[in-house]
Protein backbone atom coordinates (compact mmCIF):
# COMPACT_ATOMS: atom_id res chain seq x y z
CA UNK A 1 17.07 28.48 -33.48
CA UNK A 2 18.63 30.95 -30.91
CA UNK A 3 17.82 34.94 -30.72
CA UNK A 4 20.68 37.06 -29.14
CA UNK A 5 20.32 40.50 -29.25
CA UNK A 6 22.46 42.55 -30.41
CA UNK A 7 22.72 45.16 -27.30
CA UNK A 8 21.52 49.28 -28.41
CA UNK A 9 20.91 48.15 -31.82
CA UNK A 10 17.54 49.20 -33.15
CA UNK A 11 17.09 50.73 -36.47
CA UNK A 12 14.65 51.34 -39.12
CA UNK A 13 14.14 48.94 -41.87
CA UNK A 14 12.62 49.77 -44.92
CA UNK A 15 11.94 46.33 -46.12
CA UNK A 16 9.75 45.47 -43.51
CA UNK A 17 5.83 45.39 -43.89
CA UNK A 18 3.80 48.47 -43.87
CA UNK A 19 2.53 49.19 -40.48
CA UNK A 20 5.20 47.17 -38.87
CA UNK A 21 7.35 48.11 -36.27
CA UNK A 22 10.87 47.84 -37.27
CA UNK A 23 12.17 45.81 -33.61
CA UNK A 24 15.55 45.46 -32.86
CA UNK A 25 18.42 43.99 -34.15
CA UNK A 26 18.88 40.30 -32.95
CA UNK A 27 21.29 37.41 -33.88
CA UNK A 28 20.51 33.98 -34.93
CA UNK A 29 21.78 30.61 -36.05
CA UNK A 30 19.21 30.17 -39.28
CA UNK A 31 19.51 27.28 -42.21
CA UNK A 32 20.35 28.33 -45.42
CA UNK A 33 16.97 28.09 -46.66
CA UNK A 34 15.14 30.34 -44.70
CA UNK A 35 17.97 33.40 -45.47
CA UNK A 36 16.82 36.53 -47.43
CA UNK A 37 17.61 40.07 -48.39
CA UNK A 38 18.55 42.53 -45.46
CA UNK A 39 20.01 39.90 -43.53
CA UNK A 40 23.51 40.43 -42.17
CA UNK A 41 25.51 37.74 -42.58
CA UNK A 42 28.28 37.49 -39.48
CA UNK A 43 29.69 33.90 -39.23
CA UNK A 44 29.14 30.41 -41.47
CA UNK A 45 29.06 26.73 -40.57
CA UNK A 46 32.84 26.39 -42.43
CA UNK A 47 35.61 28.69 -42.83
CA UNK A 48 35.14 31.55 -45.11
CA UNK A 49 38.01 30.56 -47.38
CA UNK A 50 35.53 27.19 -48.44
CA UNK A 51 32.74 29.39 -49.78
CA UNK A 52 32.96 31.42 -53.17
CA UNK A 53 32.14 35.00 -51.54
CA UNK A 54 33.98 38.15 -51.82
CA UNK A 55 33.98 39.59 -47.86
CA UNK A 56 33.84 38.04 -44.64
CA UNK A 57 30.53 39.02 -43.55
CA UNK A 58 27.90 40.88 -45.70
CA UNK A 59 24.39 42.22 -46.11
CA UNK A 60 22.61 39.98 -48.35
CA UNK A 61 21.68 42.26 -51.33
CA UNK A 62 20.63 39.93 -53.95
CA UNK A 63 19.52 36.67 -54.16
CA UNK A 64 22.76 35.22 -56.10
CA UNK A 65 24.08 35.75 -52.56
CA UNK A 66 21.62 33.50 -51.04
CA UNK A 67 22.18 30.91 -54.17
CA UNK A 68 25.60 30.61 -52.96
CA UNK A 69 25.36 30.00 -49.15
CA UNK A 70 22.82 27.10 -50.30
CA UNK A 71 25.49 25.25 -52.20
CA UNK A 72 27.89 25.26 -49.83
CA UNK A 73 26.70 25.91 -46.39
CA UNK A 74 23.65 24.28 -43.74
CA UNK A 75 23.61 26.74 -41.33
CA UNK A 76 24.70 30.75 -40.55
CA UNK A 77 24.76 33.19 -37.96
CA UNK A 78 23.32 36.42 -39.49
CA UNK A 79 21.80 39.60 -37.75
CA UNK A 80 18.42 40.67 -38.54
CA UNK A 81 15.45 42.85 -37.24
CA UNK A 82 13.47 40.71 -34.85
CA UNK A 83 10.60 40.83 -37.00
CA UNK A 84 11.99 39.33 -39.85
CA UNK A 85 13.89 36.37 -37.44
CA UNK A 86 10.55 35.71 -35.63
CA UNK A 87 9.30 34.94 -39.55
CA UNK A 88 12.08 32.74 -40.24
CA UNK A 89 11.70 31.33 -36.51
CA UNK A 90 7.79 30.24 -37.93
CA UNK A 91 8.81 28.73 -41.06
CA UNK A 92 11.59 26.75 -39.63
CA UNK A 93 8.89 24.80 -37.42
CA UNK A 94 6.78 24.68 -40.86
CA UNK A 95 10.02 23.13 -42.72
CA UNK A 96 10.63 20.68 -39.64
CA UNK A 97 7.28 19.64 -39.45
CA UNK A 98 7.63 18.76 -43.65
CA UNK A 99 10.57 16.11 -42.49
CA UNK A 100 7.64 13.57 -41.42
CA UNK A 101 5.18 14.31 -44.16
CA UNK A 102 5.05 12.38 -47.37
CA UNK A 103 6.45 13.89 -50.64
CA UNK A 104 3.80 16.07 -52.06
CA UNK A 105 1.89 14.43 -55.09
CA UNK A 106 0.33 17.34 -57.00
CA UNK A 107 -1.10 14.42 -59.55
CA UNK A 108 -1.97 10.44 -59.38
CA UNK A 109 0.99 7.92 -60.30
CA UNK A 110 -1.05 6.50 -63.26
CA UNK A 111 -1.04 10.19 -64.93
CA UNK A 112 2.62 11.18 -64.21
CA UNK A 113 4.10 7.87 -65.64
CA UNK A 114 4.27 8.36 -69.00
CA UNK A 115 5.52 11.43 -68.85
CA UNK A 116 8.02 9.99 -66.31
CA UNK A 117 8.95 7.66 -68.49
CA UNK A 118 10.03 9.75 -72.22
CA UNK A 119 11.66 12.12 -69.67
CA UNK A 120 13.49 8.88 -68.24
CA UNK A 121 14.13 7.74 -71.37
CA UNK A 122 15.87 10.81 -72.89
CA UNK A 123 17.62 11.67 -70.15
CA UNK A 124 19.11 8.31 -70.33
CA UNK A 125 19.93 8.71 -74.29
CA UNK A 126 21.30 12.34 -73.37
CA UNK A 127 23.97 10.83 -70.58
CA UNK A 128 24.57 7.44 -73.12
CA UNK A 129 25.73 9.65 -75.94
CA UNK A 130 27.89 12.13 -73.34
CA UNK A 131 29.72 8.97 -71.92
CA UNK A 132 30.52 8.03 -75.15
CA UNK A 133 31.44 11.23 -76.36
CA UNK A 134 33.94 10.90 -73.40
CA UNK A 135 35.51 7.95 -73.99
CA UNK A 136 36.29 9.50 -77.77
CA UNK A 137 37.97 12.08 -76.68
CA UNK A 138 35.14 14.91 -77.85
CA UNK A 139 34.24 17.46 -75.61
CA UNK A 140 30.48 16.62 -74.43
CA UNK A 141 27.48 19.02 -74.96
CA UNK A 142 26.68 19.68 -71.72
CA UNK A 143 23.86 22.57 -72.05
CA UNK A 144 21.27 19.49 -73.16
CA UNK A 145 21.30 18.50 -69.66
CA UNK A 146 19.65 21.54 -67.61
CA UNK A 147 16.08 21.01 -69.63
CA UNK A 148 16.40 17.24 -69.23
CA UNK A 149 16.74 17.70 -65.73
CA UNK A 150 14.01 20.55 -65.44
CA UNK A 151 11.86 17.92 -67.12
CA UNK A 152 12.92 15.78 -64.46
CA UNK A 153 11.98 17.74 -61.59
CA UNK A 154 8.68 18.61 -63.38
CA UNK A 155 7.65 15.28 -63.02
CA UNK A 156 9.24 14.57 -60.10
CA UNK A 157 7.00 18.08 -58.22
CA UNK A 158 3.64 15.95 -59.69
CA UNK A 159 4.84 13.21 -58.10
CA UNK A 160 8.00 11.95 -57.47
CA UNK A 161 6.92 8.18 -57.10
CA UNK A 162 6.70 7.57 -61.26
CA UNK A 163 9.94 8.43 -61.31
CA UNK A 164 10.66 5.73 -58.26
CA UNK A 165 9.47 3.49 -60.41
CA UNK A 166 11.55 3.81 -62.88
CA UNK A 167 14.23 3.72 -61.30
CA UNK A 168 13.94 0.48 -59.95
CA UNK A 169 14.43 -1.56 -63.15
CA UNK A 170 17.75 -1.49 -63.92
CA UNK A 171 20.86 -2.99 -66.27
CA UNK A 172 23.87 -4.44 -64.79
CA UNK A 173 25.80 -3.71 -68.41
CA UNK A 174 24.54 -0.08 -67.92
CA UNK A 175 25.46 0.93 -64.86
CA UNK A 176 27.08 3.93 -65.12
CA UNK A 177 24.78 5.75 -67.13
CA UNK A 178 21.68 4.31 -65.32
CA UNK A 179 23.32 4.84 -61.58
CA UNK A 180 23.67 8.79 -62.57
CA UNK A 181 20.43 9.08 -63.72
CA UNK A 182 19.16 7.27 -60.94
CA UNK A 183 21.12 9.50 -58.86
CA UNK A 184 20.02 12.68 -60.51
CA UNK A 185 16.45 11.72 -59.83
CA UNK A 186 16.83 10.92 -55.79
CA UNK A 187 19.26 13.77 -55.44
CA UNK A 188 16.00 16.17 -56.73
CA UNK A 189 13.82 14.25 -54.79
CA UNK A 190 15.28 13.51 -51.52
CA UNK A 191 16.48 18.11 -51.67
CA UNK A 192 12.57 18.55 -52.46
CA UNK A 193 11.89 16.04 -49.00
CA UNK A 194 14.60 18.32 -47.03
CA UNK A 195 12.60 21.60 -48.53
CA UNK A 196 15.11 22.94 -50.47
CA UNK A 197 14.35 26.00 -52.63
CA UNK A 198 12.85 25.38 -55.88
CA UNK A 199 15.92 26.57 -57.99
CA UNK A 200 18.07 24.27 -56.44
CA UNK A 201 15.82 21.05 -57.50
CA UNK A 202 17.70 21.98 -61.06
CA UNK A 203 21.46 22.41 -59.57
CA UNK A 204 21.60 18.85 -57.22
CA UNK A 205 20.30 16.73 -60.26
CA UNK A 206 22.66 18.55 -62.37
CA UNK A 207 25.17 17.49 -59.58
CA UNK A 208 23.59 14.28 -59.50
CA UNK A 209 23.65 13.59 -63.15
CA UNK A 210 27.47 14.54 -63.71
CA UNK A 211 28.88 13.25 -60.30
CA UNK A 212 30.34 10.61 -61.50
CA UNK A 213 31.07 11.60 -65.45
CA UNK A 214 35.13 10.99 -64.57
CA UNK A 215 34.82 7.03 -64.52
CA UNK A 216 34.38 7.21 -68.01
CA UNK A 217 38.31 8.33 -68.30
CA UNK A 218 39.25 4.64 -65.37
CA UNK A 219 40.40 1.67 -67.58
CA UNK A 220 37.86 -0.38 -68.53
CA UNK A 221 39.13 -3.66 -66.90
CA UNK A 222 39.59 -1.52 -63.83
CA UNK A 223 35.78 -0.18 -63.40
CA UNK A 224 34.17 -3.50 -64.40
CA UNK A 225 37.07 -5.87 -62.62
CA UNK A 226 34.84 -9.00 -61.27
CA UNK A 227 37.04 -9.22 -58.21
CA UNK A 228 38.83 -7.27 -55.64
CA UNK A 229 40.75 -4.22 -56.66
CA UNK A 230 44.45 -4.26 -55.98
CA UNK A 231 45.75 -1.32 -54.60
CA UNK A 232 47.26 0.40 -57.56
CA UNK A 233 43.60 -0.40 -58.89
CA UNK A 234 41.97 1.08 -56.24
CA UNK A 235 43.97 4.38 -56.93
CA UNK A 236 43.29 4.43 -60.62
CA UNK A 237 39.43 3.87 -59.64
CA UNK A 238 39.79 6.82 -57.18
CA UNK A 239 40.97 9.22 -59.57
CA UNK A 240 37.54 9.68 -61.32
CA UNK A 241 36.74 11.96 -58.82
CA UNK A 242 39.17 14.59 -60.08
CA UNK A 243 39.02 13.35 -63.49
CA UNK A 244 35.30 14.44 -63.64
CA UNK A 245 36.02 18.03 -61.76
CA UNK A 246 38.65 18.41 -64.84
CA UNK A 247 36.20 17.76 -67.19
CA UNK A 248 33.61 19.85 -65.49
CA UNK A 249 35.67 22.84 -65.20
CA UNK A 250 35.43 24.47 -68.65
CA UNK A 251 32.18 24.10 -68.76
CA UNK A 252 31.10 27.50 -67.50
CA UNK A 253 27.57 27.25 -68.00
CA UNK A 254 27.26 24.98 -64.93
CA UNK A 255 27.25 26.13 -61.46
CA UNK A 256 30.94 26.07 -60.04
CA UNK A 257 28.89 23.28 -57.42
CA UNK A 258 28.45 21.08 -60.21
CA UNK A 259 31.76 20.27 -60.43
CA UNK A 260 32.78 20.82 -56.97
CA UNK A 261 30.04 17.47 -55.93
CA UNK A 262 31.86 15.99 -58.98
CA UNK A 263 35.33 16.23 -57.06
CA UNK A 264 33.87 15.44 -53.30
CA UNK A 265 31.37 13.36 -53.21
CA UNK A 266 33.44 10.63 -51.86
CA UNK A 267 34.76 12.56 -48.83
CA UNK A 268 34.05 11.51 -45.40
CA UNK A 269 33.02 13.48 -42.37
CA UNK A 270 36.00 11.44 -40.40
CA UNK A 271 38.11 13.36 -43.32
CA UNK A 272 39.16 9.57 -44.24
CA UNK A 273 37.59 10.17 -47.99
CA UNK A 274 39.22 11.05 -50.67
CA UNK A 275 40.62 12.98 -53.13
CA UNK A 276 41.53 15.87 -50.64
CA UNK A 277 40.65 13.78 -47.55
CA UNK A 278 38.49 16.85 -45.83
CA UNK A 279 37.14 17.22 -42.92
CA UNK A 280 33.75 17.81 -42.16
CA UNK A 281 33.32 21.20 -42.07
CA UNK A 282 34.97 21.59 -45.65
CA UNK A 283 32.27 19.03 -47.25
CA UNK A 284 29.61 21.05 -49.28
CA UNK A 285 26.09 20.89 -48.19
CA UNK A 286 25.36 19.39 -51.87
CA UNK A 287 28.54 17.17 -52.26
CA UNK A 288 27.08 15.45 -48.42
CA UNK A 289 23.43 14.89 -50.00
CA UNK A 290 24.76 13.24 -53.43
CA UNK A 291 27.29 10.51 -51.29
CA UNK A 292 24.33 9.73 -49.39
CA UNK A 293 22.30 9.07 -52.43
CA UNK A 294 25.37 7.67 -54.61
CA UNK A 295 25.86 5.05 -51.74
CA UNK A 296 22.08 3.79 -51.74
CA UNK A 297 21.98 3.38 -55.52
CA UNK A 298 25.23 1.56 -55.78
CA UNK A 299 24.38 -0.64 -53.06
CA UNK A 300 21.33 -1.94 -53.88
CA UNK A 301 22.59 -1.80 -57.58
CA UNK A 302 23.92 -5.47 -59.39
CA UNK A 303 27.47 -5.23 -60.49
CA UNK A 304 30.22 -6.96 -62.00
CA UNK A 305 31.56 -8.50 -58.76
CA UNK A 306 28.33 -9.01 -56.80
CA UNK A 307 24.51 -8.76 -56.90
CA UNK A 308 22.70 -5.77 -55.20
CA UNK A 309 21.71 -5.83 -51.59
CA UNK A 310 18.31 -5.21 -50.60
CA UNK A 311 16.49 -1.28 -50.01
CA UNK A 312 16.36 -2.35 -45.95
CA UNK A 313 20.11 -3.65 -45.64
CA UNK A 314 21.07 -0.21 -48.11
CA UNK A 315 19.56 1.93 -45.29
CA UNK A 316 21.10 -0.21 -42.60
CA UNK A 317 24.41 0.22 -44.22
CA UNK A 318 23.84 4.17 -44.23
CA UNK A 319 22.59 4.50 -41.39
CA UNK A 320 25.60 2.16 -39.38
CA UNK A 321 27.87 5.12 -41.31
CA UNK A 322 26.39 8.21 -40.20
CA UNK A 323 28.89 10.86 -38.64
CA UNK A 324 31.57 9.05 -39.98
CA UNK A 325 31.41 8.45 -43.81
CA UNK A 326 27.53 10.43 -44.49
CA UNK A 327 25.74 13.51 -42.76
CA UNK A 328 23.66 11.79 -39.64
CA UNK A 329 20.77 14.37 -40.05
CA UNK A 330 20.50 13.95 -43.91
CA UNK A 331 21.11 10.02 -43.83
CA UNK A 332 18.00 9.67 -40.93
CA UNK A 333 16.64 12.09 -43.05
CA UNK A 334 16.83 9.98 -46.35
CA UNK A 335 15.75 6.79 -44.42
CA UNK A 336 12.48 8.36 -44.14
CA UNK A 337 11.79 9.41 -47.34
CA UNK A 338 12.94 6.15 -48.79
CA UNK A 339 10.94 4.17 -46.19
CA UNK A 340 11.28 0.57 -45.03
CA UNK A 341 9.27 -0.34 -48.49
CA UNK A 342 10.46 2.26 -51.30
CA UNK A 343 7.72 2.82 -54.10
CA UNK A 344 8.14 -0.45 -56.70
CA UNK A 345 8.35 -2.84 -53.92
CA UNK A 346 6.35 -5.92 -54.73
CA UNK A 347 5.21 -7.25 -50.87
CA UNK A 348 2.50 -9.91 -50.21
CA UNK A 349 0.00 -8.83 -47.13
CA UNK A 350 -0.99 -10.64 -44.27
CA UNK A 351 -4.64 -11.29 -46.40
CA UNK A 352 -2.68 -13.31 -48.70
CA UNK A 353 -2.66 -10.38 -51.48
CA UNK A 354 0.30 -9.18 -53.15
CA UNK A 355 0.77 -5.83 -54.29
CA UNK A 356 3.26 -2.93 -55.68
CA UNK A 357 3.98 -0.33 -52.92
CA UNK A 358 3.22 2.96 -54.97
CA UNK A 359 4.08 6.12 -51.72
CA UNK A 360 5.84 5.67 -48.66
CA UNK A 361 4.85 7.69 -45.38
CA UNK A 362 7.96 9.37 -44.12
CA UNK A 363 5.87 9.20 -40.21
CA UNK A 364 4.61 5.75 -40.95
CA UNK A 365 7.28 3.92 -42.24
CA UNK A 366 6.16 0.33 -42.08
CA UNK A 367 2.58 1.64 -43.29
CA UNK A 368 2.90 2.70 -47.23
CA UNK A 369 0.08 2.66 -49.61
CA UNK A 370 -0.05 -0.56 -52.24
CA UNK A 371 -1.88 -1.27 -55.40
CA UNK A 372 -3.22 -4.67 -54.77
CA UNK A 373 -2.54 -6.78 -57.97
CA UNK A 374 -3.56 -10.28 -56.58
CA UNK A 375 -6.10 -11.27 -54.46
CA UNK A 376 -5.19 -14.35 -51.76
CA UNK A 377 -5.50 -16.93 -54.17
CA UNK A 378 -2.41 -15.06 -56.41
CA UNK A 379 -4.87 -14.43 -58.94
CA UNK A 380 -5.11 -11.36 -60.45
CA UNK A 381 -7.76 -9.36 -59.99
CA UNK A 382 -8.85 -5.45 -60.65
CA UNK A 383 -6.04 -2.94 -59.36
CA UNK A 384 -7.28 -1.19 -56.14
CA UNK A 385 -5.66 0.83 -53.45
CA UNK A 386 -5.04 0.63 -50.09
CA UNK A 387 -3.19 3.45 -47.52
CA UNK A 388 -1.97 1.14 -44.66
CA UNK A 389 -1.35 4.65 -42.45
CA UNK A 390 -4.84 4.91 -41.87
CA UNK A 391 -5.06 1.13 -40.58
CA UNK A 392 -7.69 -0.04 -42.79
CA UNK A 393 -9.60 -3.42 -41.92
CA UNK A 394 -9.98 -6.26 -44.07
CA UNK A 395 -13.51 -7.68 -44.63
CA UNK A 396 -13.38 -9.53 -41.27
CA UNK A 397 -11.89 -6.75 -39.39
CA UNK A 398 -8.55 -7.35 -39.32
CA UNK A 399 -6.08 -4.33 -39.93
CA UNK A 400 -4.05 -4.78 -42.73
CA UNK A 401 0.13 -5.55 -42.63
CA UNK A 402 2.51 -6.17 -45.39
CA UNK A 403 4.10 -9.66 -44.15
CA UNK A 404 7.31 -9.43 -46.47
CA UNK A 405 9.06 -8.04 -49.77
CA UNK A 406 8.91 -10.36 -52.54
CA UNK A 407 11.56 -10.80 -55.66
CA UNK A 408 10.42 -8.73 -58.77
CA UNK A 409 8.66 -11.58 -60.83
CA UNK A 410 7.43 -13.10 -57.88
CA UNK A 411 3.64 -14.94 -58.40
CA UNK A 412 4.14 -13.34 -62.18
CA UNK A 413 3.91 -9.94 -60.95
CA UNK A 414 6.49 -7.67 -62.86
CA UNK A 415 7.02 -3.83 -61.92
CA UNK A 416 8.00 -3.25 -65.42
CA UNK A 417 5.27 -5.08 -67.19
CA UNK A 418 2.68 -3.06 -64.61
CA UNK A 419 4.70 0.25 -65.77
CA UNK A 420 3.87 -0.85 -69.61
CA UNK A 421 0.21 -1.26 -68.56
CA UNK A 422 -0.28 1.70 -66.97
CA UNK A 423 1.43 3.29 -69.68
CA UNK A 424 -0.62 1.63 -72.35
CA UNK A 425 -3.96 2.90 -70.67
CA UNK A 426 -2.52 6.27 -71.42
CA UNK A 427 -3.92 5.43 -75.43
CA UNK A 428 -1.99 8.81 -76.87
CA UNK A 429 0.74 9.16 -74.85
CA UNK A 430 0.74 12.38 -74.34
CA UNK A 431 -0.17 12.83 -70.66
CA UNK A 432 1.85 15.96 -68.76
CA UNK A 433 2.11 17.02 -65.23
CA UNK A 434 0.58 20.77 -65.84
């Protein structure tokens, strides 16, 4: 971040602290998430025409101001007393520093599961029966979706790894519904890693959730074709983009974002996407973090006309298309949170044990922690815990290493079966993040 002062300004502010000297006016280039009231906005990271906002350049009065820039915007140039910048200067290095620390777990795995999993499991029902409502030609009831999804960032602030889970088992004859839940849930996640504000965990999962509601509206032997698209096909597939904005747009109760992502989350920053083929600088800050996550779910998804790819080649992919299809900060950005090993990955360690990786280290990336399941003989044995990114020793010294993934299933070990049993420990049920 870069001061310029503004030269003979200096004037008193009466926002600033008591006993505070009021400093000069100074210039400087701040993201979105460390803007408040009494700034001066002068100049934005994309033309003014691409942002909902009445004048070219503004005091920030009230936070629905700020609301907006976040949607659409990474970074401004606004004016400020050089108090207030030197503020925003210090939690900038606190929000950088964030980048290569895990996600925050306010609660243990074993207690946020079953939580995780009803809040899973209705938000699941809640898109089924909107799809369907869809593809009858009813207008869907959209205002069920905003508690679902604060229920899903509840869980996902006491610890975002139950939720992980989850969404690692997965139905090829469900896709759509599961791949925009799935994408709800990183999309909350992955703006929590980047320190978002708070309120906008709730708008990108809404985003997340609805991005890709048009494909409801493609042709049935068009969206589950086995084979390769022709290229009337591949039109008719494209059109779900605007389909879904269409759809979107009467709902009113959703932020005009929502539908936005819904439209653009297949543009490119070449400008080779589509539908309106823009270029980078027209891209919403939102819209870029949901194709980043709608990429890694698809890819490592099972479909129709071939099987899912593994977490490591779906972060190879992303990160060979940075700059040119995906954001290059957020996709290295996303790479670390995800980690070489993503939570639910079964891997066998150089001891002979196998285990289910249960946190990744964003700073560590080949050292998560693992619930050992097996001991070296593949027998099972009594769940323990082990945080490879403080190179623990075996029993004859020797630091642990995870040698390889394994298949789900592999030496009998299932991630959903150890989901039902940690669930099952949980006698009532009734277990809650607060």
């Amino acid at each position: 971040m870069v001061f310029r002062r503004k030269p003979g300004s200096s004037h008193k502010n009466t926002s600033a602290p008591a006993g505070r000297a009021s400093g000069q006016v100074v210039r400087a280039r701040l993201p979105v998430d460390l803007l408040e009231t009494g700034m001066r906005v002068i100049k934005l990271d994309r033309p003014w025409t691409e942002v909902p906002v009445l004048f070219q350049g503004f005091e920030i009065k009230e936070p629905r101001q700020i609301d907006t820039l976040r949607h659409y915007c990474r970074w401004v140039l606004v004016e400020g007393v050089s108090w207030q910048m030197a503020a925003a200067e210090s939690r900038l290095a606190r929000l950088q520093a964030k980048l290569n620390q895990p996600l925050p777990e306010k609660k243990p795995l074993s207690e946020v599961l079953p939580y995780a999993r009803r809040t899973f499991n209705r938000t699941q029902d809640f898109i089924d029966r909107t799809l369907s409502a869809i593809r009858g030609d009813k207008t869907p009831e959209l205002d069920e979706a905003r508690p679902l999804i604060q229920a899903c960032v509840k869980s996902i602030e006491a610890n975002a790894n139950a939720m992980f889970w989850l969404t690692r088992i997965k139905s090829r004859d469900a896709y759509t519904a599961e791949h925009c839940l799935r994408v709800a849930i990183y999309a909350i996640a992955f703006a929590r890693f980047l320190g978002m504000a708070e309120e906008d965990l709730e708008v990108v999962g809404l985003c997340g959730l609805l991005h890709d509601i048009g494909k409801v509206k493609v042709r049935n032997e068009v969206l589950n074709k086995p084979g390769a698209l022709t290229e009337a096909e591949m039109a008719e597939m494209r059109q779900h983009a605007e389909l879904g904005y269409q759809l979107l747009q009467s709902h009113h109760s959703l932020e005009p974002i929502v539908s936005d992502v819904t439209r653009h989350h297949h543009e490119r920053m070449d400008g080779r996407g589509y539908p309106n083929q823009l270029e980078e600088w027209q891209i919403s800050r939102f819209a870029r973090l949901i194709a980043i996550v709608d990429a890694y779910d698809a890819i490592t998804s099972d479909r129709c006309y071939r099987k899912g790819l593994s977490a490591s080649d779906a972060l190879r992919i992303l990160y060979r298309g940075r700059a040119e299809q995906f954001d290059a900060e957020m996709v290295e950005a996303f790479i670390r949170m995800v980690g070489i090993y993503p939570p639910g990955t079964l891997v066998e360690l150089n001891t002979g044990e196998v285990g289910l990786i249960i946190a990744t280290h964003p700073g560590k990336k080949l050292h998560p922690r693992v619930e050992i399941l097996l001991n070296a003989d593949k027998l099972p044995q009594i769940p323990y815990i082990i945080d490879l990114s403080i190179a623990p020793e075996d029993g004859e010294g020797h630091p642990y290493a995870i040698v390889k993934p394994l298949p789900d299933g592999a030496h009998g070990v299932s991630l959903g079966d150890r989901i039902q049993e940690i669930i099952t420990a949980d006698h009532d049920g009734t277990s809650d993040p607060d």
